[in-house]
C-alpha atoms as a PDB file:
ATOM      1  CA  UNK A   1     -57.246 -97.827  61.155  1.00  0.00           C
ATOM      2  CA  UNK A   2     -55.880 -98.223  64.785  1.00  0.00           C
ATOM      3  CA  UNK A   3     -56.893 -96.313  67.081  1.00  0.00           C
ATOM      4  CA  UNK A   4     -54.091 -96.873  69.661  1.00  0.00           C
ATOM      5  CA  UNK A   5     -50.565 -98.094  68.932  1.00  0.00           C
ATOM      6  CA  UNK A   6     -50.440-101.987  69.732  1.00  0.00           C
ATOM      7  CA  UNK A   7     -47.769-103.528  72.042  1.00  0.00           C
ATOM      8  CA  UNK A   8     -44.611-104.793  70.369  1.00  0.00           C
ATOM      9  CA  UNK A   9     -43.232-106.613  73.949  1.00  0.00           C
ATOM     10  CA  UNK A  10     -45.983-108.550  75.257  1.00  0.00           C
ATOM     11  CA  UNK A  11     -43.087-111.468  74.920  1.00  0.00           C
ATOM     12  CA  UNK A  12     -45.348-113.214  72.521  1.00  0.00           C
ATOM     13  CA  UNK A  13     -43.007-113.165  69.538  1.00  0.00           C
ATOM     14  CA  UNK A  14     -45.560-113.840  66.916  1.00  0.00           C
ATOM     15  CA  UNK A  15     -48.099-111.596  68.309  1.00  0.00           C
ATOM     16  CA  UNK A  16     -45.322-108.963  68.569  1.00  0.00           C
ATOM     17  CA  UNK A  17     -44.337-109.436  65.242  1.00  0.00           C
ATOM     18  CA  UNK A  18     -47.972-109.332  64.166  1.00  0.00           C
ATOM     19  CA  UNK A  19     -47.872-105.856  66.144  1.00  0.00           C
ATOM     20  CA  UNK A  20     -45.082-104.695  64.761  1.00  0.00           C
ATOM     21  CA  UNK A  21     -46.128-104.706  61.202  1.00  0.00           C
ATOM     22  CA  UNK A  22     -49.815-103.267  62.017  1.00  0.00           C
ATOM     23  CA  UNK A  23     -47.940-100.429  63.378  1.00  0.00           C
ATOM     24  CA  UNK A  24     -46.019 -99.846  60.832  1.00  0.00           C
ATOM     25  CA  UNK A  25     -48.618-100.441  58.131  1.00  0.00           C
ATOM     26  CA  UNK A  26     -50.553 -97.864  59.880  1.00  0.00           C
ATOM     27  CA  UNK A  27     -47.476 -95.264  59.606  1.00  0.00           C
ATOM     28  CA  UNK A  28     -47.136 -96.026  55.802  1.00  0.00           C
ATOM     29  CA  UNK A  29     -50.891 -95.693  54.937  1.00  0.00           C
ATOM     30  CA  UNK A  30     -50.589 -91.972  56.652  1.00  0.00           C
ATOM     31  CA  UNK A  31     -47.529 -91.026  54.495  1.00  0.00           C
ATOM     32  CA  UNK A  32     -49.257 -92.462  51.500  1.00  0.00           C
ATOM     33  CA  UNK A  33     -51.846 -90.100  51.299  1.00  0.00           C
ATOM     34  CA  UNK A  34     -49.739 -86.974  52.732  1.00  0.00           C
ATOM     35  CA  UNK A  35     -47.730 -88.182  49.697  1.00  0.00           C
ATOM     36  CA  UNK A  36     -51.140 -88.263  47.493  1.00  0.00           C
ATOM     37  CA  UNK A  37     -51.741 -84.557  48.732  1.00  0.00           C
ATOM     38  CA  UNK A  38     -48.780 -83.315  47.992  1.00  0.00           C
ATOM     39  CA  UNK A  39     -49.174 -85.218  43.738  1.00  0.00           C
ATOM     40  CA  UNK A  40     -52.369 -83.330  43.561  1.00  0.00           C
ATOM     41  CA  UNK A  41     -51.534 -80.234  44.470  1.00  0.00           C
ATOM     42  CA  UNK A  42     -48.535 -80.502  42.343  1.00  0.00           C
ATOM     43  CA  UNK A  43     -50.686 -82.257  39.694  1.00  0.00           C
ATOM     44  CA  UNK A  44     -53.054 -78.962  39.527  1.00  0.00           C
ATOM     45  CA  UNK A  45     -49.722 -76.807  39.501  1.00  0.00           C
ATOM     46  CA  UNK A  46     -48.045 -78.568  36.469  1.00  0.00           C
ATOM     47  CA  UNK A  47     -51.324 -78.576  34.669  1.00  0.00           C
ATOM     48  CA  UNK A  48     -51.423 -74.345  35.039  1.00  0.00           C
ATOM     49  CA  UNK A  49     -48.059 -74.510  33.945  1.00  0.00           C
ATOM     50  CA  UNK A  50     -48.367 -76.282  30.587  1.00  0.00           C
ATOM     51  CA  UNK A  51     -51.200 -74.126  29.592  1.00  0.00           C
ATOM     52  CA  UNK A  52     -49.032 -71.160  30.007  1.00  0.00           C
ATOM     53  CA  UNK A  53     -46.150 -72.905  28.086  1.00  0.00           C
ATOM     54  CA  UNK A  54     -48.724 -73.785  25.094  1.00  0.00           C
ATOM     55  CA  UNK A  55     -49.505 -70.104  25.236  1.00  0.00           C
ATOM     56  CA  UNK A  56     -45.986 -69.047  24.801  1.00  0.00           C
ATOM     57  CA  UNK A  57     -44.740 -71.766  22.221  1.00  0.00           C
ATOM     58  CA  UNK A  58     -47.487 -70.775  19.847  1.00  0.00           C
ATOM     59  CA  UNK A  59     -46.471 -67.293  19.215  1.00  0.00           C
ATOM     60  CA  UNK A  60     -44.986 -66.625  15.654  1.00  0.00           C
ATOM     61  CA  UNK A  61     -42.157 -64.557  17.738  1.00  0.00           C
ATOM     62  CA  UNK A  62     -41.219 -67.225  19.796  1.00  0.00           C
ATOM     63  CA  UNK A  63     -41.355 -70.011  16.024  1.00  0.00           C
ATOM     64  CA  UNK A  64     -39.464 -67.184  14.072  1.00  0.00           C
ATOM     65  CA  UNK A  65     -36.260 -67.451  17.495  1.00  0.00           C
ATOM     66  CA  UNK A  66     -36.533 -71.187  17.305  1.00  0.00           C
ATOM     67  CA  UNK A  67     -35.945 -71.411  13.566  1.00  0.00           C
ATOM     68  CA  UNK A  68     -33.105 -68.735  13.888  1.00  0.00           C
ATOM     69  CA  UNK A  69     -31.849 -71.036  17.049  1.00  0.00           C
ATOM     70  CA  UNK A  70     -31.719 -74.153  14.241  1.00  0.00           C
ATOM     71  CA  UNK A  71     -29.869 -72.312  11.795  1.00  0.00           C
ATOM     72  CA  UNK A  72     -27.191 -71.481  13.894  1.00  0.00           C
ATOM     73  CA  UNK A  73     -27.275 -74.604  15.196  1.00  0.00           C
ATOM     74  CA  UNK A  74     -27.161 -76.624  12.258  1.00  0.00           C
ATOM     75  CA  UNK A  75     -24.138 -73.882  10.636  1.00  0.00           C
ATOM     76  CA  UNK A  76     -21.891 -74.621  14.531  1.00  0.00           C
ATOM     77  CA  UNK A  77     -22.235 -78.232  13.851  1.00  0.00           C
ATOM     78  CA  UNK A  78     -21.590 -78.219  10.216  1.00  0.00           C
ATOM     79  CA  UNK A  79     -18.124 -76.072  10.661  1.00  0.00           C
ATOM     80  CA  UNK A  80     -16.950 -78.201  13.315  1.00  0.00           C
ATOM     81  CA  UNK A  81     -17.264 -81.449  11.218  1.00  0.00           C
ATOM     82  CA  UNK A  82     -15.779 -79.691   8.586  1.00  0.00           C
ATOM     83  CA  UNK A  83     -13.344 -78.931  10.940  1.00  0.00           C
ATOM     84  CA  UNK A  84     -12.590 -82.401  12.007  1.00  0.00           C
ATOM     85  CA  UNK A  85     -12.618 -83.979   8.596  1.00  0.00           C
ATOM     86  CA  UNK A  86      -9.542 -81.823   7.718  1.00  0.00           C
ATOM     87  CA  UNK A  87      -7.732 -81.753  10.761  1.00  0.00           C
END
């Protein structure tokens, strides 16, 4: 880790090349782990998220409005093929 920007114009162009990277390396690495911050809060979030969800789908309510959801489905599709086939 730097502890001071280096010079990019010391008219050395390798050496200011050289420079140039470091300093941007070093502005990477710090978004990198702002960027790893941010995944594990958001990690912890999701996590709270899908346990509530697994508490929800499990319900013989919510099973019962997903079957009812199929049927209707399944009874849309089938009239509009039927639909098609003797158009």
């Amino acid at each position: 880790m730097l502890q001071a920007p280096r010079p990019e114009n010391t008219g050395r162009r390798h050496e200011d090349t050289v420079n140039v990277f470091c300093n941007k390396l070093e502005v990477f690495t710090h978004g990198f782990a702002h960027l790893h911050k941010a995944d594990l809060s958001l990690n912890d979030k999701l996590v709270k998220i899908d346990a509530q969800i697994a508490q929800k789908v499990n319900t013989p309510d919510f099973r019962a409005k997903v079957k009812k959801t199929k049927t209707k489905l399944r009874t849309k599709v089938l009239y509009f093929n039927l639909a098609l086939i003797f158009c």
